[in-house]
Protein backbone atom coordinates (compact mmCIF):
# COMPACT_ATOMS: atom_id res chain seq x y z
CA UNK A 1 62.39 81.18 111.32
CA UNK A 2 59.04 83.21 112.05
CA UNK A 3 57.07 81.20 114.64
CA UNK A 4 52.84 82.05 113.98
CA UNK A 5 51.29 82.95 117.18
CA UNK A 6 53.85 80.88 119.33
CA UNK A 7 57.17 81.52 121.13
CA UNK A 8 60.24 81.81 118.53
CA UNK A 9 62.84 79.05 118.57
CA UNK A 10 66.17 78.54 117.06
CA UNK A 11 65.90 76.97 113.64
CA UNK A 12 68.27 74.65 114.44
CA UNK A 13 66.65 72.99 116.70
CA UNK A 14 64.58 72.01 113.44
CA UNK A 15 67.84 69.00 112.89
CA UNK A 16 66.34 67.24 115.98
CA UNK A 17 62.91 66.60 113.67
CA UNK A 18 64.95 64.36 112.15
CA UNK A 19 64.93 61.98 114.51
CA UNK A 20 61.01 61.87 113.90
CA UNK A 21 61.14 59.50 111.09
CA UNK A 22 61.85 56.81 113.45
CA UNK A 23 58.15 56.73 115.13
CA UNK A 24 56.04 53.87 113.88
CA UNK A 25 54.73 55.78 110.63
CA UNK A 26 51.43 54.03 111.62
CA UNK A 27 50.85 56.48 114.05
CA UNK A 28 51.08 59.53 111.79
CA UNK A 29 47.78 58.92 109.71
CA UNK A 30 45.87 58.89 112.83
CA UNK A 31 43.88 61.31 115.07
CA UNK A 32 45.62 61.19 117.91
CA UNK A 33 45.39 65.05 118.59
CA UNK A 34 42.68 65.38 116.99
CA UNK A 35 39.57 68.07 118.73
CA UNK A 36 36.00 68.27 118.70
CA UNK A 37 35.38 70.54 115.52
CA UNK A 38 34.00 73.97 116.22
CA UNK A 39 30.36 74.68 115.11
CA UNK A 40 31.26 76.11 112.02
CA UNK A 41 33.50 73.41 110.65
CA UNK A 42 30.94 70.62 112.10
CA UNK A 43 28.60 70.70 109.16
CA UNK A 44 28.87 70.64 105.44
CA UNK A 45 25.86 72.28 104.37
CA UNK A 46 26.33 76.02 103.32
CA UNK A 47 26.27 78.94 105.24
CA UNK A 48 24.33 82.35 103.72
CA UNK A 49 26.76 85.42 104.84
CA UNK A 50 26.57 89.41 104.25
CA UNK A 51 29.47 91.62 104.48
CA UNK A 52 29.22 95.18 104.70
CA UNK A 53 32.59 97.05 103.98
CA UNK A 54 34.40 99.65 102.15
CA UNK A 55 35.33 96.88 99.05
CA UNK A 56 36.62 99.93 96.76
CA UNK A 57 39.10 100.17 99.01
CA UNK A 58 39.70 96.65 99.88
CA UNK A 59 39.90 96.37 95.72
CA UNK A 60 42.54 98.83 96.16
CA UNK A 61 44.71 97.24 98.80
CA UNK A 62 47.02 95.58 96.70
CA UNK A 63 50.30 96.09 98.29
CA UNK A 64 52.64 94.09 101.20
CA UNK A 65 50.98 94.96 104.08
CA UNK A 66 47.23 95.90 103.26
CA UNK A 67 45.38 97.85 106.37
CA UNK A 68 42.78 96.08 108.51
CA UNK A 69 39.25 97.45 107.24
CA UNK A 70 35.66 97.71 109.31
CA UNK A 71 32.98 95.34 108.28
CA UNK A 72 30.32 94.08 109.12
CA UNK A 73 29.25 90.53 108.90
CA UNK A 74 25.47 89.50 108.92
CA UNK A 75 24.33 85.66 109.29
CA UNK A 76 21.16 85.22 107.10
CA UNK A 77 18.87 82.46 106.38
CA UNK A 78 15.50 82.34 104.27
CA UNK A 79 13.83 84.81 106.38
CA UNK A 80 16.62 86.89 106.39
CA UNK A 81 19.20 88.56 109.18
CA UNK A 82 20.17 86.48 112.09
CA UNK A 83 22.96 88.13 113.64
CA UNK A 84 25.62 90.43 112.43
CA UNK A 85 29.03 91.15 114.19
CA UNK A 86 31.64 94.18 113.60
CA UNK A 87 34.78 92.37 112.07
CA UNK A 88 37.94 93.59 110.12
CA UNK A 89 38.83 92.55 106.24
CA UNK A 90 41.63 92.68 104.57
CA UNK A 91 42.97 91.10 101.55
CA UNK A 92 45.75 88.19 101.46
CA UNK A 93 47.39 86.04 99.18
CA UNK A 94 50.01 86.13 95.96
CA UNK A 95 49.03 85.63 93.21
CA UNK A 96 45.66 86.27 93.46
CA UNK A 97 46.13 89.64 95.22
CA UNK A 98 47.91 90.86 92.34
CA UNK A 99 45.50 92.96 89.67
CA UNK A 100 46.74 91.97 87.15
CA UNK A 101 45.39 88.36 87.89
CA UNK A 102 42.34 88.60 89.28
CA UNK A 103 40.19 91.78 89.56
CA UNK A 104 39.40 91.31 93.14
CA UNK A 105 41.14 89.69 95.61
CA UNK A 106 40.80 87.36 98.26
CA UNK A 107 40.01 88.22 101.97
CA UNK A 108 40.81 86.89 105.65
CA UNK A 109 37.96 88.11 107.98
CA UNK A 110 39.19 89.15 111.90
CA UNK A 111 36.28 88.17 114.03
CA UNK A 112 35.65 89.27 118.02
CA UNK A 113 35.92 86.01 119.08
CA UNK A 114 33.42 87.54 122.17
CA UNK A 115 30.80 89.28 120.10
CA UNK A 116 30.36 85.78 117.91
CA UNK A 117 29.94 83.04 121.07
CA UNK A 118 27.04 81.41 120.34
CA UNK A 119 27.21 81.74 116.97
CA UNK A 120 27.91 79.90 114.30
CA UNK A 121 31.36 81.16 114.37
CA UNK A 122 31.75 80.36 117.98
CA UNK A 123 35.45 79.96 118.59
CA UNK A 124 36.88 81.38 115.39
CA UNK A 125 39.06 84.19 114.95
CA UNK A 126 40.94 84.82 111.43
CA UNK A 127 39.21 82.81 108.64
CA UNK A 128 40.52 83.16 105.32
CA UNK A 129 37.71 83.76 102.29
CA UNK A 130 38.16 82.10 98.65
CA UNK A 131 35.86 83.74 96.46
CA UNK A 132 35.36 84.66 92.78
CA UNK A 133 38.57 86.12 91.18
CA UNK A 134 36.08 87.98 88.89
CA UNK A 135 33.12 88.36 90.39
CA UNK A 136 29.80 88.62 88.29
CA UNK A 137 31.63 85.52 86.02
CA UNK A 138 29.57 82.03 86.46
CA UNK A 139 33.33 80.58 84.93
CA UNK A 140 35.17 82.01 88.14
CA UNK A 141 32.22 81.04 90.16
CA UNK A 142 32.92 77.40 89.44
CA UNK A 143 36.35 77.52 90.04
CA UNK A 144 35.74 78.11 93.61
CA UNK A 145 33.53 75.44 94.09
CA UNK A 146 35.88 73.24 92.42
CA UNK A 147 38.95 73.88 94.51
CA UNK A 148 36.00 73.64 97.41
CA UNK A 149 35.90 70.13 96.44
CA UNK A 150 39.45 69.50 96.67
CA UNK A 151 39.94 70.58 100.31
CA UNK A 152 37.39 68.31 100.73
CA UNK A 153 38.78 65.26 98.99
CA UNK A 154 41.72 65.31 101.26
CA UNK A 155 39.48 65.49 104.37
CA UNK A 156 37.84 62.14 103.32
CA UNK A 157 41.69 60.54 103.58
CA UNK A 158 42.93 62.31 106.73
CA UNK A 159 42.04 64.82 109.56
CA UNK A 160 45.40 66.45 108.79
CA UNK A 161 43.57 69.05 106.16
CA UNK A 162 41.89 72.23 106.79
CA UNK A 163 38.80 72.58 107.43
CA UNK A 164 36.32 74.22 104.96
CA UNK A 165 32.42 75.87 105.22
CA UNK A 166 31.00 76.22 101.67
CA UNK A 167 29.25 79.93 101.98
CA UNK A 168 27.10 81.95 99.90
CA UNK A 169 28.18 85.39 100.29
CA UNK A 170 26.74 88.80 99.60
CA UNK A 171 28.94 91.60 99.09
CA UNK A 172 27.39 95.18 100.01
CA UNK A 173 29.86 97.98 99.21
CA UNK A 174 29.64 101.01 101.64
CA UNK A 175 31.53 103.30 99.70
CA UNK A 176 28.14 103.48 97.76
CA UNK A 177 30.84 102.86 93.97
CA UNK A 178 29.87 99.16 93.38
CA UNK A 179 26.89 97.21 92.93
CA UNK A 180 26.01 94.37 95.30
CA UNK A 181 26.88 90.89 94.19
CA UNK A 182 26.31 87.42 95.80
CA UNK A 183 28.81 84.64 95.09
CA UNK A 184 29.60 81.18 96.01
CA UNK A 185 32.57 81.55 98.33
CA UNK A 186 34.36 79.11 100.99
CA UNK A 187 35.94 79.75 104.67
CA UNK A 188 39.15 78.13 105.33
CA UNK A 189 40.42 76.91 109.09
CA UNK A 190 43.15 79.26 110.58
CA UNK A 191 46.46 78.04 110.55
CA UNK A 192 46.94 77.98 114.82
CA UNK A 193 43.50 77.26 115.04
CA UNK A 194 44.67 73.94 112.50
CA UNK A 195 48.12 73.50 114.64
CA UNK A 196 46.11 73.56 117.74
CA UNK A 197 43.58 71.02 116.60
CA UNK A 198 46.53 68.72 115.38
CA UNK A 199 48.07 68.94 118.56
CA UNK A 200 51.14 70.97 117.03
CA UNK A 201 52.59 74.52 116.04
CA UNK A 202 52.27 76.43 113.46
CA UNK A 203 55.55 77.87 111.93
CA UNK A 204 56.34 79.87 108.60
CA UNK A 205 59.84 79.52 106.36
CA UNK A 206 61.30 82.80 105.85
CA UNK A 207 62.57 84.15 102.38
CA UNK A 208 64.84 81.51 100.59
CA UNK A 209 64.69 79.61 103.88
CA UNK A 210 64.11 75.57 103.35
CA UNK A 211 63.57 72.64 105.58
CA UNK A 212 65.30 69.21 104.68
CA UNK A 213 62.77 67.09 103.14
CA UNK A 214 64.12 64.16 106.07
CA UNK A 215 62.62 66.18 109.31
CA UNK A 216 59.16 65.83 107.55
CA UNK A 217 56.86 62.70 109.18
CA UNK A 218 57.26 60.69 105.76
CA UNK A 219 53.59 59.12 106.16
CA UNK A 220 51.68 62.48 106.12
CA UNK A 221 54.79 63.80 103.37
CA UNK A 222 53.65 60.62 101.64
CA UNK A 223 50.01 61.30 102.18
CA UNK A 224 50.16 65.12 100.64
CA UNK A 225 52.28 64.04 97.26
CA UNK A 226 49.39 61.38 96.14
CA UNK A 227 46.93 64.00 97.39
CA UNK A 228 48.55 66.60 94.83
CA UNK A 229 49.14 63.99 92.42
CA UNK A 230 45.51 62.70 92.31
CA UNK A 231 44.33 66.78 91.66
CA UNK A 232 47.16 67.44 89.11
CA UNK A 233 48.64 69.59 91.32
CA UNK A 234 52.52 70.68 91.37
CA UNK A 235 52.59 74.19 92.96
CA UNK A 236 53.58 73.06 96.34
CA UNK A 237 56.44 72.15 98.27
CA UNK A 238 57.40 71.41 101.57
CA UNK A 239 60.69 71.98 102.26
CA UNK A 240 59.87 75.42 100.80
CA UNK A 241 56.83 76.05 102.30
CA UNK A 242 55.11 76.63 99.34
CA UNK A 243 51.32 76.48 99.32
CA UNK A 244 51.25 74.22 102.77
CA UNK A 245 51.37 74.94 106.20
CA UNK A 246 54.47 73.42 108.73
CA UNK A 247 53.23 71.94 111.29
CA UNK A 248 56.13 71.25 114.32
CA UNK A 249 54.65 67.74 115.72
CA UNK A 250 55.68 65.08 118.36
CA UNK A 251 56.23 62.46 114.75
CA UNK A 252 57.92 65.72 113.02
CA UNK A 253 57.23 68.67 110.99
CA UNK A 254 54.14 67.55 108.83
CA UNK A 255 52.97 69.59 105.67
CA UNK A 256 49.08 70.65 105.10
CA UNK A 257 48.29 72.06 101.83
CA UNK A 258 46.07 74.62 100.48
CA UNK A 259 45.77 76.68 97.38
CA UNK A 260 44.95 74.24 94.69
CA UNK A 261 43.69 76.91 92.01
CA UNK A 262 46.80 75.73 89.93
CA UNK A 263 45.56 72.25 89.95
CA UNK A 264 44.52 70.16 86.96
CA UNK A 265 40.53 69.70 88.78
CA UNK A 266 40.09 73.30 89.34
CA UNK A 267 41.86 74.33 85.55
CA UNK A 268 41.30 77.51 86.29
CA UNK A 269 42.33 79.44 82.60
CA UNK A 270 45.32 81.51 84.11
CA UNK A 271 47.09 78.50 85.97
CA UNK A 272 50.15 76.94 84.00
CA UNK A 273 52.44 74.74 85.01
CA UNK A 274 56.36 75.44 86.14
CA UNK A 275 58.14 74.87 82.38
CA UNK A 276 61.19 72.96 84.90
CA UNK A 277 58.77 70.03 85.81
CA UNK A 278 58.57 69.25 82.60
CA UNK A 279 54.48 68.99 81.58
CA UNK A 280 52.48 70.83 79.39
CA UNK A 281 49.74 71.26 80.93
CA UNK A 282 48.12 71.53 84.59
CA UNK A 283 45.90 69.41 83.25
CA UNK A 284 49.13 66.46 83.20
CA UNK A 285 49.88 64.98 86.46
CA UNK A 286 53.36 64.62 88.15
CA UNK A 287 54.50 62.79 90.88
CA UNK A 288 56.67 65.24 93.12
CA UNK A 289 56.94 63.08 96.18
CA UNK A 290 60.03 61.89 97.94
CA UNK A 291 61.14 58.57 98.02
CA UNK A 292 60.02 57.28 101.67
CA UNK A 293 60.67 53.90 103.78
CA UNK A 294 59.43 50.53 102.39
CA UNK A 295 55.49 49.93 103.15
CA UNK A 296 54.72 53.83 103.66
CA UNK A 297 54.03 54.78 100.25
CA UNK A 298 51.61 51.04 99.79
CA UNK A 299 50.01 52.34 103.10
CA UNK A 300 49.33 55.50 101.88
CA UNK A 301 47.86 54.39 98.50
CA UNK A 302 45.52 51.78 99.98
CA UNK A 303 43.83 54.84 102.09
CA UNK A 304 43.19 56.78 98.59
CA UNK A 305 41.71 53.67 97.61
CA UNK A 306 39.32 53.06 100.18
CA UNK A 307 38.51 56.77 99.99
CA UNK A 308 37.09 55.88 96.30
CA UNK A 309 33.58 55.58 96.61
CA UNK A 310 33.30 58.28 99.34
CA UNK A 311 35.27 60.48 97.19
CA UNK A 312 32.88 60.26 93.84
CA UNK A 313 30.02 60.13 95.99
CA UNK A 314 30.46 63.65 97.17
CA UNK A 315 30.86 64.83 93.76
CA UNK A 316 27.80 63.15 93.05
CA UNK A 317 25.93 65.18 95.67
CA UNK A 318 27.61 68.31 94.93
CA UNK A 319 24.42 70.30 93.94
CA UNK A 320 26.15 73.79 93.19
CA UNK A 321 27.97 71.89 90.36
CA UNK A 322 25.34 70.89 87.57
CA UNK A 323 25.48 66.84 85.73
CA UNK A 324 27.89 68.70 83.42
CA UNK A 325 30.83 69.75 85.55
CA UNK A 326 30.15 66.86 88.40
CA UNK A 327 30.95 64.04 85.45
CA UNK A 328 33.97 66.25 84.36
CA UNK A 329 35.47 65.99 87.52
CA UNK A 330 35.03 62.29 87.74
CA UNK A 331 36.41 62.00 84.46
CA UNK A 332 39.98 63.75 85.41
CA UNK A 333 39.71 61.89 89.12
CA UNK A 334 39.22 58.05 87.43
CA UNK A 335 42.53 57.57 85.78
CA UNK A 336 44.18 58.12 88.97
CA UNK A 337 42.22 55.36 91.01
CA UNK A 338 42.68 52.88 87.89
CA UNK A 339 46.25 53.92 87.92
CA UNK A 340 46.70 52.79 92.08
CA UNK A 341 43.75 49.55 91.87
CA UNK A 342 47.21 47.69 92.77
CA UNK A 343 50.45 48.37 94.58
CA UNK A 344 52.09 46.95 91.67
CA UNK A 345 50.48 49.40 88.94
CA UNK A 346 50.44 52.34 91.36
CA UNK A 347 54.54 51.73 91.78
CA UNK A 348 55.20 51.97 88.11
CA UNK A 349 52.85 54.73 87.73
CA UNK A 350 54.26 57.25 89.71
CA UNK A 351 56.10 55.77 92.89
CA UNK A 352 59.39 54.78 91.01
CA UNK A 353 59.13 58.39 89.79
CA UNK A 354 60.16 59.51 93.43
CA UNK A 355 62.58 61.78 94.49
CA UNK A 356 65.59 60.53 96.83
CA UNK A 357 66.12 61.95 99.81
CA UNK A 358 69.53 64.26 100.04
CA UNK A 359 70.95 64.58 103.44
């Protein structure tokens, strides 16, 4: 097992988690660890960035292990630079690295965590970037926002999410080979800096690797499978590490996704669903949850519930998405709540469809 930024242990010490599912599950949904957010995750409103780098090259780093790459960041408002900082790109990701599905690819940006005090960015350090697969295309544009939205659904349910900024970014080539553009983009929370927050450790799976799906907390397991289930999602898994982040926790190893482009809100036109699950479409959702201890699942359910209002209300509000699109993703989120308005309808709807637990 490849520990993040911590001291490696012996996987098997990974059997002891087990033992975690016998803390009150009551205790999991809480913020018990839970810090002061750093200025840039403390507001919602979005942030106007410029990045100066080589992106010919970074277009080109396609391969395993792309190279660090000078940049330069610049902070703008209205009346134009604020502060800029040296940084590194480079690019990251899977399936959207690849060129052959998506002509540029996404970025993490290294920040001096020195040269930025003060700022802004105060306290950060690796950030990934989500931004247009193909830039210049308004289509791709709203994908981003969309999947924007979703890491911010989740945050209105629990604190055990990543943190997002919305951005509007402008990309200045210094090769002098491409054009400037300016795109909607978002920053993601680093993994440590997430584990740290949460009071925890951030851990990776390595190759064919898998966790049993018992040494996961089963509230916050519970809490992630409605989450996916309410966006259409089913690329994720936990005891694969797929598309979430372990945490290693006092209540157990607890599972924080990301990556939702392959979710039925975001639709974005290359995402199709695994032909093994058994759906058509990522549009069709599909419970993938494990079956977890009487009252957790009800518990879990009720929260999405009360998160109703809050939840339409900031796609409501969600100016970068015209009338259009806002009403479109209402339209996909409503069957869900009307499918969980009771315990009752929300068991036959998708909690008897549980998986059970294998030792």
């Amino acid at each position: 097992m490849k520990r993040m930024g911590h001291a490696t242990r012996s996987r098997w010490s990974y059997r002891g988690m087990a033992m975690a599912v016998a803390v009150p599950w009551a205790l999991a949904g809480g913020a018990a660890h839970a810090q002061e957010m750093p200025p840039l995750f403390a507001a919602d409103d979005p942030i106007e960035i410029t990045l100066l780098a080589d992106f010919l090259q970074l277009e080109r780093d396609r391969g395993e292990d792309p190279p660090e790459r000078h940049a330069q960041v610049i902070l703008t408002d209205r009346d134009g630079p604020v502060q800029a900082f040296d940084a590194q790109l480079r690019t990251r990701g899977n399936f959207r690295r690849s060129r052959a599905n998506c002509l540029f690819p996404p970025l993490r940006l290294n920040l001096p965590r020195s040269a930025v005090e003060g700022s802004v960015f105060d306290g950060q350090d690796k950030l990934k970037i989500v931004g247009s697969c193909r830039p210049g295309r308004e289509s791709y544009s709203i994908l981003v926002l969309r999947e924007y939205l979703a890491y911010r659904i989740l945050r209105l349910v629990t604190d055990r999410a990543f943190a997002v900024r919305l951005a509007r970014i402008t990309y200045r080539d210094t090769s002098g080979e491409l054009d400037t553009w300016t795109d909607w983009g978002f920053l993601i929370e680093d993994d440590d800096a997430l584990a740290a927050r949460l009071g925890g450790a951030a851990f990776d799976l390595e190759g064919d690797e898998n966790l049993p799906a018992r040494v996961f907390d089963p509230v916050s397991a519970a809490r992630v499978a409605v989450f996916e289930y309410l966006i259409g999602n089913t690329d994720w898994s936990e005891v694969q590490g797929h598309n979430v982040q372990i945490i290693e926790s006092p209540i157990g190893a607890v599972a924080v996704p990301f990556d939702f482009d392959f979710s039925g809100l975001v639709d974005a036109p290359y995402a199709s669903p695994d032909p093994e699950i058994g759906i058509r479409s990522v549009r069709e959702r599909r419970y993938l949850g494990w079956c977890r201890p009487p009252g957790v699942a009800e518990a879990i359910v009720a929260e999405f519930r009360a998160a109703r209002e809050a939840t339409m209300a900031l796609i409501d509000a969600f100016e970068p998405l015209d009338e259009g699109e806002r009403e479109g993703l209402r339209d996909y989120l409503l069957p869900f709540y009307e499918q969980i308005e009771t315990d009752g309808a929300a068991r036959a709807a998708f909690l008897d469809l549980c998986k059970r637990l294998r030792d």
